[in-house]
PDB file of N, CA and C in Angstrom:
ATOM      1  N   UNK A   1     -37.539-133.074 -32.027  1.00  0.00           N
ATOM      2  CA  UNK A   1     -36.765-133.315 -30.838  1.00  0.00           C
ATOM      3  C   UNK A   1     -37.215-132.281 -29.816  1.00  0.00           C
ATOM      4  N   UNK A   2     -37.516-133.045 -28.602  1.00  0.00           N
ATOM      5  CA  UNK A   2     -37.826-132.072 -27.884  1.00  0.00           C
ATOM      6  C   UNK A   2     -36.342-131.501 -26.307  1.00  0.00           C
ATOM      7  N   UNK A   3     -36.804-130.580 -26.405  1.00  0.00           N
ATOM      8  CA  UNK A   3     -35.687-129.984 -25.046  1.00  0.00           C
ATOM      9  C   UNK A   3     -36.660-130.450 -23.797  1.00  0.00           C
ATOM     10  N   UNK A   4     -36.386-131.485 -22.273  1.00  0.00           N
ATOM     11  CA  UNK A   4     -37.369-131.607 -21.294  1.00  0.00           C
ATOM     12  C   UNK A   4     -36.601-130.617 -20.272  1.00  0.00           C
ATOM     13  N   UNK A   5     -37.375-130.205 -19.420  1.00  0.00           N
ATOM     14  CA  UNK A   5     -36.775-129.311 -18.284  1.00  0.00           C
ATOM     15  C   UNK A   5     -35.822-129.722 -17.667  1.00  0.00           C
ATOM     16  N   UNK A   6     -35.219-131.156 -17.672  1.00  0.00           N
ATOM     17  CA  UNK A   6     -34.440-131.700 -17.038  1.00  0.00           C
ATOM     18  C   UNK A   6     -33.014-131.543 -17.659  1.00  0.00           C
ATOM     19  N   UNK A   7     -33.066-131.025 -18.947  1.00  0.00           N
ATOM     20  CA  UNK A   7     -32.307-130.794 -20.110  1.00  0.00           C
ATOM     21  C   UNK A   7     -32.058-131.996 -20.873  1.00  0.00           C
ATOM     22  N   UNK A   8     -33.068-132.795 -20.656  1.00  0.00           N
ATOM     23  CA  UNK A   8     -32.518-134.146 -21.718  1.00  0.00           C
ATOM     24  C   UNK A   8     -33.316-134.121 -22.828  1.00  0.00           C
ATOM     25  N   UNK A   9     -32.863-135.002 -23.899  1.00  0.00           N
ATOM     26  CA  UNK A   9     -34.053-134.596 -25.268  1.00  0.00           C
ATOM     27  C   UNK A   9     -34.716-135.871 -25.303  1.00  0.00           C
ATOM     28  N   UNK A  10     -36.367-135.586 -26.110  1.00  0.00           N
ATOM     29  CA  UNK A  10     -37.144-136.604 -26.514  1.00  0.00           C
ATOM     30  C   UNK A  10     -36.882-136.724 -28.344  1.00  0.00           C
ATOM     31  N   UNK A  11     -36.670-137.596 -28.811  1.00  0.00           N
ATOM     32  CA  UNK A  11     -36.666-138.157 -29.662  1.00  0.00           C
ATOM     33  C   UNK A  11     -37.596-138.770 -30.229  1.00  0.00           C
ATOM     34  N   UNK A  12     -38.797-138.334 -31.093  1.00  0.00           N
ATOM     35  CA  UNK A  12     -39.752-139.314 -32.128  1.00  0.00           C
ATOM     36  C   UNK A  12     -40.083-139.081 -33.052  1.00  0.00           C
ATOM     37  N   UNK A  13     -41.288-139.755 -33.262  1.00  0.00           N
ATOM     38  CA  UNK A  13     -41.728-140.095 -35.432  1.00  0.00           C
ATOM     39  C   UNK A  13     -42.846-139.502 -35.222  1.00  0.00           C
ATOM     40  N   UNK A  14     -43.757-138.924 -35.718  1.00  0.00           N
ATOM     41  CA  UNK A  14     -45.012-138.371 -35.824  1.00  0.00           C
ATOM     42  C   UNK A  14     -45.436-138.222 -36.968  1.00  0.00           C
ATOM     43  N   UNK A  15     -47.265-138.278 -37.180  1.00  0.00           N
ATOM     44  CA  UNK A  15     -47.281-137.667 -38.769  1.00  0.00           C
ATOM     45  C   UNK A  15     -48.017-136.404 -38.522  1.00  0.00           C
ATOM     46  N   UNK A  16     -48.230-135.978 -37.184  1.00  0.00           N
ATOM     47  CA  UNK A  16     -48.956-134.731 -36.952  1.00  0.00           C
ATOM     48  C   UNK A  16     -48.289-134.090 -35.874  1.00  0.00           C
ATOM     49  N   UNK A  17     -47.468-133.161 -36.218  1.00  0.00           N
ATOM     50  CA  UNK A  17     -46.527-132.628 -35.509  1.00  0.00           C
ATOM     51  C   UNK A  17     -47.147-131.647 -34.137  1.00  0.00           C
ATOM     52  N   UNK A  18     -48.083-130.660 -34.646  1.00  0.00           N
ATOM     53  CA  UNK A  18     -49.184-130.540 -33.657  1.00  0.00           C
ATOM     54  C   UNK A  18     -49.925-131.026 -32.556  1.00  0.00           C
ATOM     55  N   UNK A  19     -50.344-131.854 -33.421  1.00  0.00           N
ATOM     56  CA  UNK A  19     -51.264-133.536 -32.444  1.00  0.00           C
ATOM     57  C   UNK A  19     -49.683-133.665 -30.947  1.00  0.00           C
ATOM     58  N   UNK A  20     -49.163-134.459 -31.852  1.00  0.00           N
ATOM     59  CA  UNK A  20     -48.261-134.960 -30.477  1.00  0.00           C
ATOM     60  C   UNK A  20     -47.470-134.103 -29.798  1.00  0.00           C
ATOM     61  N   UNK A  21     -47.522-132.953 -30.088  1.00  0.00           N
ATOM     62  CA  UNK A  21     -46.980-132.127 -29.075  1.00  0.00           C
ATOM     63  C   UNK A  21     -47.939-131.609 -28.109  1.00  0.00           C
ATOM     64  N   UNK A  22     -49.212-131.502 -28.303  1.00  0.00           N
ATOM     65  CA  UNK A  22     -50.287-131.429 -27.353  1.00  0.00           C
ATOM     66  C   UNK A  22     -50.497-132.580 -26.294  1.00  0.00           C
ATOM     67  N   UNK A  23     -50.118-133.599 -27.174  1.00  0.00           N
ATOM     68  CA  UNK A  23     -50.256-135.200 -26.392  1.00  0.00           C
ATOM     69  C   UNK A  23     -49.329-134.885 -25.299  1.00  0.00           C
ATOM     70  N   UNK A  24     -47.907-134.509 -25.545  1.00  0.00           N
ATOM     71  CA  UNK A  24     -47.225-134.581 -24.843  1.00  0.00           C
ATOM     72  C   UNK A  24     -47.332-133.502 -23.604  1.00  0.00           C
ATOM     73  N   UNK A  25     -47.677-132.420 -23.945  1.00  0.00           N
ATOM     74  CA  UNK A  25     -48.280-131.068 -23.304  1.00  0.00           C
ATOM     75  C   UNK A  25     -49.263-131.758 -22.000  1.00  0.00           C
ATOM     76  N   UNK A  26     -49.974-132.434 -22.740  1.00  0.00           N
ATOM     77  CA  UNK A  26     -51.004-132.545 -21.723  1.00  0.00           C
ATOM     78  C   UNK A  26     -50.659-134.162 -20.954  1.00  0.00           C
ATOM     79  N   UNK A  27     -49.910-134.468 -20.967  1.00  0.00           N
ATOM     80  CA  UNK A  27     -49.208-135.990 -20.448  1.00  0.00           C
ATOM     81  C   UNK A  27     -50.375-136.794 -20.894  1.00  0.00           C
ATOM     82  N   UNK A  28     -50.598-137.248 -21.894  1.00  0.00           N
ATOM     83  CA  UNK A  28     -51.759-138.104 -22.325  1.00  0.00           C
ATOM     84  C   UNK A  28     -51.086-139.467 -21.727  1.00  0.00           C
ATOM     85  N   UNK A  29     -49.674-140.079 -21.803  1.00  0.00           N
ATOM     86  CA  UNK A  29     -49.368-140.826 -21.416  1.00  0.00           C
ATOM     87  C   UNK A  29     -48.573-140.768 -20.441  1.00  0.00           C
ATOM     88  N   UNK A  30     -48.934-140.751 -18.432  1.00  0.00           N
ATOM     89  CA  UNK A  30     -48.392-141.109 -17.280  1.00  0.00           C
ATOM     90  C   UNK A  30     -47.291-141.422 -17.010  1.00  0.00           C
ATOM     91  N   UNK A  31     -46.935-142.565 -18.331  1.00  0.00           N
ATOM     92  CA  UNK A  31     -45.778-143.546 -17.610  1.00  0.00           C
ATOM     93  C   UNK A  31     -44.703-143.079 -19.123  1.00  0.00           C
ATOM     94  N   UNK A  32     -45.128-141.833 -19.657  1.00  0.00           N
ATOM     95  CA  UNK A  32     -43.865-142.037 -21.061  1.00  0.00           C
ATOM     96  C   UNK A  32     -42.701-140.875 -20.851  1.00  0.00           C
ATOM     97  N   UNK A  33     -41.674-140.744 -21.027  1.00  0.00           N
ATOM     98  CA  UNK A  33     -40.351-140.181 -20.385  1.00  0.00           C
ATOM     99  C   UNK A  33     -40.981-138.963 -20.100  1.00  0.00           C
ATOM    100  N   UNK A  34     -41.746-137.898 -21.371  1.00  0.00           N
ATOM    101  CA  UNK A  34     -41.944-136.601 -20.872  1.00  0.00           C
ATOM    102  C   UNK A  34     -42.678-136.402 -19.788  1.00  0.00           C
ATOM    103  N   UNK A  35     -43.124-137.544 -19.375  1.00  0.00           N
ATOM    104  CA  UNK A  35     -44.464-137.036 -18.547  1.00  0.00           C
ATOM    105  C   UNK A  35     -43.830-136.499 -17.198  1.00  0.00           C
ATOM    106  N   UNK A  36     -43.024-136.515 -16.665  1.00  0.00           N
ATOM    107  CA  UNK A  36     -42.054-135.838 -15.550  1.00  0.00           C
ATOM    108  C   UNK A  36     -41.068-135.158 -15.681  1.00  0.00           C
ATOM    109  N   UNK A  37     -40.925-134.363 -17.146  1.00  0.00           N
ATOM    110  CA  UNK A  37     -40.035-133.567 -17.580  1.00  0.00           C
ATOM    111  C   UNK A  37     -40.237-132.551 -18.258  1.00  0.00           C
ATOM    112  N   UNK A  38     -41.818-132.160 -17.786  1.00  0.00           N
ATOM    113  CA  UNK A  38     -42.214-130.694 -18.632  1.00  0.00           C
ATOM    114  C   UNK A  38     -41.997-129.679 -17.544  1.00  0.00           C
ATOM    115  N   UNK A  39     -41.985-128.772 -18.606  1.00  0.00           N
ATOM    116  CA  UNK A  39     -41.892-127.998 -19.189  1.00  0.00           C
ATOM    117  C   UNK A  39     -41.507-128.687 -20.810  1.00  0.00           C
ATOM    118  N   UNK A  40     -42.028-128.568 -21.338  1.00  0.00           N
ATOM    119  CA  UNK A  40     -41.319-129.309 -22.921  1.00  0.00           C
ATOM    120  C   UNK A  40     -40.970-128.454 -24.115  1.00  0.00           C
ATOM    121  N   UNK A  41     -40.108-128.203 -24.594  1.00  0.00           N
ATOM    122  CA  UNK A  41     -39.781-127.023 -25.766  1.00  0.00           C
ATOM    123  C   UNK A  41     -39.327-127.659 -27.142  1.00  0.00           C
ATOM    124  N   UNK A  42     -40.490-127.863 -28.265  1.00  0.00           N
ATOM    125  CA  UNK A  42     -39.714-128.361 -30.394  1.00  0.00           C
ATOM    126  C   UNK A  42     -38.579-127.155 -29.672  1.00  0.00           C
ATOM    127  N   UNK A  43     -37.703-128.064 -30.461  1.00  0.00           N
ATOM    128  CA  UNK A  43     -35.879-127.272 -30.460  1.00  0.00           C
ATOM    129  C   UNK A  43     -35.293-127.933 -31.781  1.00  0.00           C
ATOM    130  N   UNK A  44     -36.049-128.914 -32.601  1.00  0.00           N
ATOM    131  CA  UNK A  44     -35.710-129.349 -33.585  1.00  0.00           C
ATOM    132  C   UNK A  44     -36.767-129.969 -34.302  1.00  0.00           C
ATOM    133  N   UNK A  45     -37.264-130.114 -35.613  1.00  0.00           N
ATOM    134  CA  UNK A  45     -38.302-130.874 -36.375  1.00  0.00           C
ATOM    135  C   UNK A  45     -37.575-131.102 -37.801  1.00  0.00           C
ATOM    136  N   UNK A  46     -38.202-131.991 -38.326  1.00  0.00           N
ATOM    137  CA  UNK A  46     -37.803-132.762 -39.863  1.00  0.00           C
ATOM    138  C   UNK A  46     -38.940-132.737 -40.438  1.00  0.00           C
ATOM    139  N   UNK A  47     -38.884-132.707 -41.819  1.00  0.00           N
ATOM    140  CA  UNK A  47     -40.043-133.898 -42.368  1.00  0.00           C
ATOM    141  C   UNK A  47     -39.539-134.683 -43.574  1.00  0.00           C
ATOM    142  N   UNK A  48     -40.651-135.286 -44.081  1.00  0.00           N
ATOM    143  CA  UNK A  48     -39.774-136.789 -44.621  1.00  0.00           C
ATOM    144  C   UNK A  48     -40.801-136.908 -45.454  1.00  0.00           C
ATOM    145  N   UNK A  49     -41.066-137.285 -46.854  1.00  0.00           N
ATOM    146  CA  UNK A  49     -41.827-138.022 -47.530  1.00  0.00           C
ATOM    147  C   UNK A  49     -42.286-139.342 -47.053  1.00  0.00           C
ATOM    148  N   UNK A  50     -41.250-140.041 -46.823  1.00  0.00           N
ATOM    149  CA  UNK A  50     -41.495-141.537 -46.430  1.00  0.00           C
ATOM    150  C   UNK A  50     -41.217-141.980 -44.881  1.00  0.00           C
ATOM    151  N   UNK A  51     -41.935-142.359 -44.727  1.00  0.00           N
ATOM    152  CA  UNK A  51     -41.839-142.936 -43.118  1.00  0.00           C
ATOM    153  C   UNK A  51     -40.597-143.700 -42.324  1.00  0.00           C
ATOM    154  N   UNK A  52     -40.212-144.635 -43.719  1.00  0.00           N
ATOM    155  CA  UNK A  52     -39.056-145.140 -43.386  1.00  0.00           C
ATOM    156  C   UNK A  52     -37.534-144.797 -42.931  1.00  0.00           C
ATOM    157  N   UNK A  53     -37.576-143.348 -43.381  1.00  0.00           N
ATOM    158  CA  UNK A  53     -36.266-142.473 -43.420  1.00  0.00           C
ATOM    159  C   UNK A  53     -36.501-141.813 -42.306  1.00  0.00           C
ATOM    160  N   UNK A  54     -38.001-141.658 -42.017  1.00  0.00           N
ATOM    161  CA  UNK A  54     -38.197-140.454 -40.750  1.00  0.00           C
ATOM    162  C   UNK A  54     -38.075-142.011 -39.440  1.00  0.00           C
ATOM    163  N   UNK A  55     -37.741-142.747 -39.453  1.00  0.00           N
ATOM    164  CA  UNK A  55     -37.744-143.547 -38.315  1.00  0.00           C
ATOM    165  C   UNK A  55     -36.021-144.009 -38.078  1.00  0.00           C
ATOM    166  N   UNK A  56     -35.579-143.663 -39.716  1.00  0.00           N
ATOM    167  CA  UNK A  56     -33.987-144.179 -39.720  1.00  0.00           C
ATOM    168  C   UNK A  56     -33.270-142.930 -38.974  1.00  0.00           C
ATOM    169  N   UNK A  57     -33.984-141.130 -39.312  1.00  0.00           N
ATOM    170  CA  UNK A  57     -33.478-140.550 -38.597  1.00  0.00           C
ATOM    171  C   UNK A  57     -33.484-140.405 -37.278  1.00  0.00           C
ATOM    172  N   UNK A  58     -34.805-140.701 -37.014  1.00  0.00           N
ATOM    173  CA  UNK A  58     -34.839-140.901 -35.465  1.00  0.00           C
ATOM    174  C   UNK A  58     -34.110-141.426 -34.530  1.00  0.00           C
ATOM    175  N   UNK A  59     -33.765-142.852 -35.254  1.00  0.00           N
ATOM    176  CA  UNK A  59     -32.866-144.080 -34.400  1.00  0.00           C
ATOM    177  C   UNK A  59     -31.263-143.020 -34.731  1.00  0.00           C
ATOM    178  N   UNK A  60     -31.026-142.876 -35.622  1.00  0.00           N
ATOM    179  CA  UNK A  60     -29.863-142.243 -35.607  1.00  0.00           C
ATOM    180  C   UNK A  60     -29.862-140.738 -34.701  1.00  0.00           C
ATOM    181  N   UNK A  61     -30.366-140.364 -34.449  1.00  0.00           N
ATOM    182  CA  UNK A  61     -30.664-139.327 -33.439  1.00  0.00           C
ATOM    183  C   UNK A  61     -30.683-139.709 -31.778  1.00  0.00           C
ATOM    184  N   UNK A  62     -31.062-140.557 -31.923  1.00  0.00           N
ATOM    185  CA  UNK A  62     -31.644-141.089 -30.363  1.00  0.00           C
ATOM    186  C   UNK A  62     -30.017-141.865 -29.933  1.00  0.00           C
ATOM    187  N   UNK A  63     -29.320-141.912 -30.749  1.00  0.00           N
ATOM    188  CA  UNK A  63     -28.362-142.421 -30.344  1.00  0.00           C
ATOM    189  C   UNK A  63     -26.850-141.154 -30.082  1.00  0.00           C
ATOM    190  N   UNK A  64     -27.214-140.221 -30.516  1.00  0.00           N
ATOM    191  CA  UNK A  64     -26.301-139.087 -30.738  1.00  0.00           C
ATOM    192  C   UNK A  64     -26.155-138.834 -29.208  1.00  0.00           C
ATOM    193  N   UNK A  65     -25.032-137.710 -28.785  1.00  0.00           N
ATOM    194  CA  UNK A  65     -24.549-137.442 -27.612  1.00  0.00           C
ATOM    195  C   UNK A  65     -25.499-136.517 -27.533  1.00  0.00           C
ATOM    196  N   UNK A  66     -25.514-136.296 -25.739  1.00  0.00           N
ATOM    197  CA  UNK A  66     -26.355-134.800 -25.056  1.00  0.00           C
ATOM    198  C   UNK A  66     -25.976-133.641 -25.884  1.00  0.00           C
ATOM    199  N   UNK A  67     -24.132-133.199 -26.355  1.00  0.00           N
ATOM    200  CA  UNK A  67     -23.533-132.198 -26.890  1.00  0.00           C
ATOM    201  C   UNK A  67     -23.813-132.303 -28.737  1.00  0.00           C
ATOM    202  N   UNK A  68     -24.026-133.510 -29.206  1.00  0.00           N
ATOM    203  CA  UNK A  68     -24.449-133.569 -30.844  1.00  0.00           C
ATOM    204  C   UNK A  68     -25.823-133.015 -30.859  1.00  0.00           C
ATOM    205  N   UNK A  69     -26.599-133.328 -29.787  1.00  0.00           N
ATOM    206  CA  UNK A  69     -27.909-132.853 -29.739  1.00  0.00           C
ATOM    207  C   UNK A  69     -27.861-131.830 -29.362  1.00  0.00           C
ATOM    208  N   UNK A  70     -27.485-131.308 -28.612  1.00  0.00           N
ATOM    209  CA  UNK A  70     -27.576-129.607 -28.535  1.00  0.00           C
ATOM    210  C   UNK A  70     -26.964-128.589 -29.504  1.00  0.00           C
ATOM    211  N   UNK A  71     -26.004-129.217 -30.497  1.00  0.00           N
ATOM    212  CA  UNK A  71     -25.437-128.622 -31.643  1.00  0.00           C
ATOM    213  C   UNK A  71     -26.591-128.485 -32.557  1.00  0.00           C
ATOM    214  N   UNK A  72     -27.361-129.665 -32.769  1.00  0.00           N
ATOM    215  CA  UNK A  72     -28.401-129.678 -33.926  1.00  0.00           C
ATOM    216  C   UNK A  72     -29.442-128.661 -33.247  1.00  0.00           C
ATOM    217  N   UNK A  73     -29.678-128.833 -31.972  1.00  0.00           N
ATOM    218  CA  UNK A  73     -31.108-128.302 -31.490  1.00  0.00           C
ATOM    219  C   UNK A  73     -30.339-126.922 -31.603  1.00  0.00           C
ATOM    220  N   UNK A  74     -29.552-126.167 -31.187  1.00  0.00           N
ATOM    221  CA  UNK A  74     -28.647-124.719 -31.337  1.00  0.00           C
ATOM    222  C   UNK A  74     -28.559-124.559 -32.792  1.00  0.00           C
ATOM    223  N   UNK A  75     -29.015-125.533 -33.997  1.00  0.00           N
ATOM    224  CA  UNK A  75     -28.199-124.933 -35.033  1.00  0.00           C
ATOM    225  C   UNK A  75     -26.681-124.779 -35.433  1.00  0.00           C
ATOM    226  N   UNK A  76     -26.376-124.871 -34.934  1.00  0.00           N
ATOM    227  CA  UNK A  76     -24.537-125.231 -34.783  1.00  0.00           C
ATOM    228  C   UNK A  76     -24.160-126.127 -35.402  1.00  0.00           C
ATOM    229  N   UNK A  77     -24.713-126.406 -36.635  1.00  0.00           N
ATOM    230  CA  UNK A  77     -24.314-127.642 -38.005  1.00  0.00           C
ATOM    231  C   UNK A  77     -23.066-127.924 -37.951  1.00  0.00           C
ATOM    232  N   UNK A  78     -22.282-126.735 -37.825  1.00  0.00           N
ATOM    233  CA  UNK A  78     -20.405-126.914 -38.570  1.00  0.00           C
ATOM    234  C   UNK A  78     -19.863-127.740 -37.533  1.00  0.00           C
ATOM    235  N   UNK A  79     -20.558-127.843 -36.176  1.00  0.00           N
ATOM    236  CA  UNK A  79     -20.251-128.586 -34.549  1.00  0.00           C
ATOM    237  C   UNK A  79     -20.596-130.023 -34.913  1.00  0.00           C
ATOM    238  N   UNK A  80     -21.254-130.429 -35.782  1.00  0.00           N
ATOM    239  CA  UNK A  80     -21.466-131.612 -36.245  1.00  0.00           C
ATOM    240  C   UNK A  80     -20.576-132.980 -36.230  1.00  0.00           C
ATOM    241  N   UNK A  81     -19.837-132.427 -37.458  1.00  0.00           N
ATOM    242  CA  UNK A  81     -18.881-133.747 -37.522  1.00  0.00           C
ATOM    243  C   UNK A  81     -17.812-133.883 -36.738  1.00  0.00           C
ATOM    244  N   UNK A  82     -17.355-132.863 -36.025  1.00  0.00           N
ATOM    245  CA  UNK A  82     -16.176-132.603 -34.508  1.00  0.00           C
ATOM    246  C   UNK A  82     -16.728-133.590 -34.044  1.00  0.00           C
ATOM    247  N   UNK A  83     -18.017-133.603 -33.490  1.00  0.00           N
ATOM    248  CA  UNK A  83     -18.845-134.487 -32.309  1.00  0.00           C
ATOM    249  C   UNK A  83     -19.235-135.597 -32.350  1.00  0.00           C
ATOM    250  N   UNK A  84     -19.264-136.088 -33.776  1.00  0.00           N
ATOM    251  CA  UNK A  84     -19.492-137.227 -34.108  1.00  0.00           C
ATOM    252  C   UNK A  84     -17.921-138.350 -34.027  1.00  0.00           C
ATOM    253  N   UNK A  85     -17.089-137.753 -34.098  1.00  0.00           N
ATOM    254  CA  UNK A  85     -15.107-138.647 -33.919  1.00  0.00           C
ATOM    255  C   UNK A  85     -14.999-138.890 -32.615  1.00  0.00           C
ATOM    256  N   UNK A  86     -15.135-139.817 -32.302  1.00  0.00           N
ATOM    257  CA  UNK A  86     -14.262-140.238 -31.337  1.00  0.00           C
ATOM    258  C   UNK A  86     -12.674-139.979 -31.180  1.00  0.00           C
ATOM    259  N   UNK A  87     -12.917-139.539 -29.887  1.00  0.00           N
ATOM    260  CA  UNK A  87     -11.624-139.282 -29.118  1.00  0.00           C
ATOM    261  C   UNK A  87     -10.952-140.409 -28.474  1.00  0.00           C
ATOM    262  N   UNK A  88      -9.974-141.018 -28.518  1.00  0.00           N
ATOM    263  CA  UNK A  88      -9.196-141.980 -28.254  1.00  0.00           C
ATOM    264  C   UNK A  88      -7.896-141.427 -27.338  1.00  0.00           C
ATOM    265  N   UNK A  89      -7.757-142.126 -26.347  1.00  0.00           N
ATOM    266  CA  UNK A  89      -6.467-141.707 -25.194  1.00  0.00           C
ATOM    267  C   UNK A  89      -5.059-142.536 -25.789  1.00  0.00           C
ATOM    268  N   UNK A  90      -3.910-141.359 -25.786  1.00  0.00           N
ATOM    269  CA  UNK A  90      -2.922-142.151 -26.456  1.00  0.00           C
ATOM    270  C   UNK A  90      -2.077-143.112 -25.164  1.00  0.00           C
TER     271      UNK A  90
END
């Protein structure tokens, strides 16, 4: 997961964690979200035996709040499941 200067996060799958952070460094791709939001900072990485789980976490990530994501990217685990409940107005 990346932190963009804009403070929003990138979310993806890679099998060369290196590789695509250079990709992204160097805007290999014009038209893809980071490319107008570097400065770019890893603030979070996984790895996965199987591909399938590293794409299930992703989607489940990419869907998390700005504040769930900044708990994980901070380390702030125990902030976790607070952020994940919905709040309901009585």
């Amino acid at each position: 997961m990346l932190l963009c200067a804009d403070g929003t996060y990138y979310t993806g799958v890679t099998n060369n964690l290196d590789r695509r952070l250079a990709e992204h460094d160097n805007c290999r791709n014009p038209e893809s979200y980071t490319s107008t939001r570097r400065p770019l900072r890893l603030v979070y990485s996984s790895e996965f035996q199987y591909i399938l789980n590293a794409i299930r976490t992703e989607k489940k990530l990419k869907s998390w709040s700005q504040a769930k994501k900044s708990a994980l990217a901070e380390g702030r685990f125990e902030d976790l499941p607070k952020l994940s409940k919905k709040c309901f107005k009585k």
